[in-house]
N, C-alpha and C. Protein backbone atom coordinates (compact mmCIF):
# COMPACT_ATOMS: atom_id res chain seq x y z
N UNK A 1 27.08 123.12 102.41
CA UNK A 1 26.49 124.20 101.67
C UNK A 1 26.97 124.09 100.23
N UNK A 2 25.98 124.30 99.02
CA UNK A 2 26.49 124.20 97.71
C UNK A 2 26.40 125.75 97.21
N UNK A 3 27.37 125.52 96.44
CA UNK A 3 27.28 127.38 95.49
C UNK A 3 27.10 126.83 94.00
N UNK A 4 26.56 127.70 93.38
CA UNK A 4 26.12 127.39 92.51
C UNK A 4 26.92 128.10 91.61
N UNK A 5 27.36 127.08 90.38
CA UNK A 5 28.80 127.47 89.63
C UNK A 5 27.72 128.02 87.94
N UNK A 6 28.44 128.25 87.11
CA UNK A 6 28.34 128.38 85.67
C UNK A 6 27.59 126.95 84.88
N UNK A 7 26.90 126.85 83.85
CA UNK A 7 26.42 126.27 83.25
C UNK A 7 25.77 124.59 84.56
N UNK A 8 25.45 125.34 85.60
CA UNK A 8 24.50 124.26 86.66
C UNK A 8 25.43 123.27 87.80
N UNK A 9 26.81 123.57 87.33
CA UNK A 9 27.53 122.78 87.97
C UNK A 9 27.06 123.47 89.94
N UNK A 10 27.67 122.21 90.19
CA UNK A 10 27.80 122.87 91.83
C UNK A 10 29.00 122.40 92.43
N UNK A 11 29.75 123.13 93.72
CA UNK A 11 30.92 123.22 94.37
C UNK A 11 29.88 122.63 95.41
N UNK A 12 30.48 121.12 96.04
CA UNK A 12 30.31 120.75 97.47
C UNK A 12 31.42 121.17 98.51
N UNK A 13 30.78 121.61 99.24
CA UNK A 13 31.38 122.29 100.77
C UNK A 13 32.05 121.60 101.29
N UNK A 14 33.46 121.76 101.93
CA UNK A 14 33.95 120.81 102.57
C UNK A 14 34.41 121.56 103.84
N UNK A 15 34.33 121.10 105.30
CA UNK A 15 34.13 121.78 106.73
C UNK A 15 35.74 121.06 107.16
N UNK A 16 36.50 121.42 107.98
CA UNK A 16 36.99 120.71 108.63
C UNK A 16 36.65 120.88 110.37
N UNK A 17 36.94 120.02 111.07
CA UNK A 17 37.33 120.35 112.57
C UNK A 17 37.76 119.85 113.50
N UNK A 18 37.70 119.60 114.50
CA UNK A 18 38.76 119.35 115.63
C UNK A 18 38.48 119.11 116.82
N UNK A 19 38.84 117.93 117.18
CA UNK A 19 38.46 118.22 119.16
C UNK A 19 39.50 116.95 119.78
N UNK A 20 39.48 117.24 120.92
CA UNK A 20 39.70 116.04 121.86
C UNK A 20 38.77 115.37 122.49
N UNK A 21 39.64 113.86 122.87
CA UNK A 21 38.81 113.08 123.54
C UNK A 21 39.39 112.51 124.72
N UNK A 22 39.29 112.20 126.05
CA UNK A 22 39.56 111.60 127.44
C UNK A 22 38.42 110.64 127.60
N UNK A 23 38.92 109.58 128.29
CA UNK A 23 38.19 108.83 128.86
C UNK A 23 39.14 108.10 129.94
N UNK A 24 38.46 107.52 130.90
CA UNK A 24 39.45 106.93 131.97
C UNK A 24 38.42 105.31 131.99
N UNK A 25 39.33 104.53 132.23
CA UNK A 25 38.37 103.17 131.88
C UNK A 25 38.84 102.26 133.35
N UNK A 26 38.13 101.03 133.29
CA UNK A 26 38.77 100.01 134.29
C UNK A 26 38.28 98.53 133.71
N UNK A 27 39.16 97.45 134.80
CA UNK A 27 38.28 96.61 134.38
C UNK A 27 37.64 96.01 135.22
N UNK A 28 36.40 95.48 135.95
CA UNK A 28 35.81 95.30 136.69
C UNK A 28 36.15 94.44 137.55
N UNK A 29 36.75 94.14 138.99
CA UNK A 29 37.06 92.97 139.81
C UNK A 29 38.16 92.92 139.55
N UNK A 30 39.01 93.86 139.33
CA UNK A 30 40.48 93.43 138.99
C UNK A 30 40.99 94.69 139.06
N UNK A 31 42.07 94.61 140.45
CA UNK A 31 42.87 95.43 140.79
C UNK A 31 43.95 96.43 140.24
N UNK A 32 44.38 97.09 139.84
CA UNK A 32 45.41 98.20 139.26
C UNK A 32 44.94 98.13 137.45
N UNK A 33 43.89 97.61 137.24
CA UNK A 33 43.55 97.63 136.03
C UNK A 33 42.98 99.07 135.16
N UNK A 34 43.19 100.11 135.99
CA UNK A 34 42.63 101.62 135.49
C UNK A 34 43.84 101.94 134.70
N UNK A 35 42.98 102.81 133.59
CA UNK A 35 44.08 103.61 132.66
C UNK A 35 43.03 104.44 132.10
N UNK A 36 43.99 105.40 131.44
CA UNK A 36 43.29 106.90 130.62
C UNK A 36 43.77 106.48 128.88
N UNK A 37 42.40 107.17 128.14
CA UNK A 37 43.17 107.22 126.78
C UNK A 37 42.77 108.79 126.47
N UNK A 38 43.66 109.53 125.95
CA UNK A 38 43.71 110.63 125.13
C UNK A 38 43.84 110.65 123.68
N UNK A 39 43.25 111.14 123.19
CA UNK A 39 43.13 111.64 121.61
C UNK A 39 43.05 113.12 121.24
N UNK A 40 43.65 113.17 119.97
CA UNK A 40 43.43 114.14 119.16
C UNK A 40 42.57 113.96 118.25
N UNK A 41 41.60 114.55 118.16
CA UNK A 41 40.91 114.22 116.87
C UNK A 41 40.24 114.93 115.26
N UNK A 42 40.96 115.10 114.31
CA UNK A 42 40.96 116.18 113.09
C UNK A 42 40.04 114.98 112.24
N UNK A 43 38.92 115.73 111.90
CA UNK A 43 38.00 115.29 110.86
C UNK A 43 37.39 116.58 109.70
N UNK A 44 36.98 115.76 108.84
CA UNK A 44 36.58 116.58 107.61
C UNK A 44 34.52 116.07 107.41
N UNK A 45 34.25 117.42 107.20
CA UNK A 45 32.80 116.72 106.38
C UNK A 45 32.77 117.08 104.85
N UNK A 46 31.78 116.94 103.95
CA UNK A 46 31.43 116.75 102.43
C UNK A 46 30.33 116.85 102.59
N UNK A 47 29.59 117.61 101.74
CA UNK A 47 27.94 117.69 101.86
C UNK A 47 27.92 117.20 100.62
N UNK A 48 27.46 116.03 100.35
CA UNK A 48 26.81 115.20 99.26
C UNK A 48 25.72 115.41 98.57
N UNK A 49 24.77 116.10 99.58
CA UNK A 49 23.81 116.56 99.08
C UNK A 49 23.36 117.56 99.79
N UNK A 50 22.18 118.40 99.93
CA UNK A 50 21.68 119.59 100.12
C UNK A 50 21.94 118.78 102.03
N UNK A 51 20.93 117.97 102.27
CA UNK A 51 20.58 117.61 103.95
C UNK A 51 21.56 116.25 104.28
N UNK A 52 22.40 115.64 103.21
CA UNK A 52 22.92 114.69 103.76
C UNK A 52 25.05 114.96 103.09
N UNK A 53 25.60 114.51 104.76
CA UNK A 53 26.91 114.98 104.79
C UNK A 53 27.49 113.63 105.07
N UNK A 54 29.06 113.44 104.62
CA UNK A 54 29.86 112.50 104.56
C UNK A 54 30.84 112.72 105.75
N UNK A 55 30.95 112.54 106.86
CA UNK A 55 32.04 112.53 108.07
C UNK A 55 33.00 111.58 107.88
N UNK A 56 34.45 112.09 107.63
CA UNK A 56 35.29 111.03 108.53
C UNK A 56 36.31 111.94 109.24
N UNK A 57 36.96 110.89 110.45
CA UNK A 57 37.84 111.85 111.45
C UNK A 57 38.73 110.64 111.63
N UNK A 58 40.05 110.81 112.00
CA UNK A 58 40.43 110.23 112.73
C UNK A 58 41.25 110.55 114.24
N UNK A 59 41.09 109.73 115.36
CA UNK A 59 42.09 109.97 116.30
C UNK A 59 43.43 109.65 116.39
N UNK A 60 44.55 110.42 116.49
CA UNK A 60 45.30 110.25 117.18
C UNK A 60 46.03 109.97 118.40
N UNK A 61 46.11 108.56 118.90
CA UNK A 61 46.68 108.30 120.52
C UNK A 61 47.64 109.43 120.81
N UNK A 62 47.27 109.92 122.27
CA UNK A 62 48.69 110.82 122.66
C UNK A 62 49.40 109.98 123.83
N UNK A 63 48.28 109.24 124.64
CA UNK A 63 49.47 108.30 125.50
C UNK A 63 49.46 106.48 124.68
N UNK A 64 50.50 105.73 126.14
CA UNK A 64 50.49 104.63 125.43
C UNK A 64 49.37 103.56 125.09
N UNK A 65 48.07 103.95 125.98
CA UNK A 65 47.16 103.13 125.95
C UNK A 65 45.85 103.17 124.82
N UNK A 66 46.46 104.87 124.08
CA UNK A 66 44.86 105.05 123.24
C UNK A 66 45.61 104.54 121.32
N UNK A 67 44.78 103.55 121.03
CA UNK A 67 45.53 103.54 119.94
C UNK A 67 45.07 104.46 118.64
N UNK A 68 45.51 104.36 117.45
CA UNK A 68 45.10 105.40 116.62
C UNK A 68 43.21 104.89 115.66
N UNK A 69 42.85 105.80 115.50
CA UNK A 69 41.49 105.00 114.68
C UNK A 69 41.39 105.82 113.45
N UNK A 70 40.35 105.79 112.57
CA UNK A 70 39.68 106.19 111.74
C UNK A 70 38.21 105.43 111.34
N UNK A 71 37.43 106.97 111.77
CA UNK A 71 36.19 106.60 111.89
C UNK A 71 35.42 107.45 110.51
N UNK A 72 33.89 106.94 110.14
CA UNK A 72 33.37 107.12 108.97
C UNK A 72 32.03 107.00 109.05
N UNK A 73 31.44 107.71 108.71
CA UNK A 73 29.67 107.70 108.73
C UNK A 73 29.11 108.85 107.72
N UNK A 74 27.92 108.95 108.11
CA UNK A 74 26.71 109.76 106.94
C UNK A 74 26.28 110.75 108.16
N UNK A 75 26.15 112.15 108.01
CA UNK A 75 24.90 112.67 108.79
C UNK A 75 23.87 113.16 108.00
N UNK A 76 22.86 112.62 108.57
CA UNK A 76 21.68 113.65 107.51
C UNK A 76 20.88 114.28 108.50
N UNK A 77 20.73 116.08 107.94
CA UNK A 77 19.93 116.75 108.64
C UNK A 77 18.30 116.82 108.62
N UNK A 78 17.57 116.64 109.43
CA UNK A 78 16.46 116.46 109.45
C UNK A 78 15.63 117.51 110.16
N UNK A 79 14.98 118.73 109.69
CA UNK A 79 14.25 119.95 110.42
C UNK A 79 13.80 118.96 111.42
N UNK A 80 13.67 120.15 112.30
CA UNK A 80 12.39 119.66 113.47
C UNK A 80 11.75 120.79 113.68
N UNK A 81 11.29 121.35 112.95
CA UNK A 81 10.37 122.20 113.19
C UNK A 81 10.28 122.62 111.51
N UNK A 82 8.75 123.56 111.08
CA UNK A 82 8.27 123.84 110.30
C UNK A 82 9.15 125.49 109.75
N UNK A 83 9.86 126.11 110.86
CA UNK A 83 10.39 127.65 110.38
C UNK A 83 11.52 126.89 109.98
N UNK A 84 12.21 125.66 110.62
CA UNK A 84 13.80 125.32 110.06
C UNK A 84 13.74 124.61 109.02
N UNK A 85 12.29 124.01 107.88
CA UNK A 85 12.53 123.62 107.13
C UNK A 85 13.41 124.79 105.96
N UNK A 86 13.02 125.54 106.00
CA UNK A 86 13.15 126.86 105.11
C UNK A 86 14.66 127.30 105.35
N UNK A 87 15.67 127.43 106.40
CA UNK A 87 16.39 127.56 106.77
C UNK A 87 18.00 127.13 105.98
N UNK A 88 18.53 128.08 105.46
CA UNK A 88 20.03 127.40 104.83
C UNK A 88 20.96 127.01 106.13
N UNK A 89 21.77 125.92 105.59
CA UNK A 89 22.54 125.60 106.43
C UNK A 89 23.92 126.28 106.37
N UNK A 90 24.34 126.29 107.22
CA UNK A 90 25.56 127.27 107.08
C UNK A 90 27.23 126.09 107.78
């Protein structure tokens, strides 16, 4: 979301948030090969522009098998419908 400052400038929005992640994996044909990875995961967005946002997050491993990452992409919002073109994003 942008606000609109003094002499045209604009303030880009910045979101943060949060989640976890589990997964339990194996490897196929091969015995005692199962394990779990857990994460924490704190990311930020940037709205660059009105419909298009800047994501990055990274995870944190909590056991020994998940290692740490940092991940990075674009989202851009795209109505799907004709009432949500009109619609502010919040």
């Amino acid at each position: 979301m942008r606000k609109q400052l003094c002499f045209g400038l604009t303030a880009l929005a910045l979101a943060t948030h949060a989640g976890t992640s589990f997964s339990y994996e194996f490897v196929d044909n091969a015995v005692g090969s199962d394990f779990t990875r857990v994460y924490v995961v704190p990311g930020i967005r940037y709205a660059l522009a009105d419909r298009v946002d800047l994501l990055v997050e990274g995870g944190v491993g909590i056991n020994r098998n998940s290692p740490h990452y940092v991940a990075a992409g674009f989202a851009w919002h795209v109505p799907v419908s004709a009432s949500a073109r009109g619609r502010d994003r919040h």
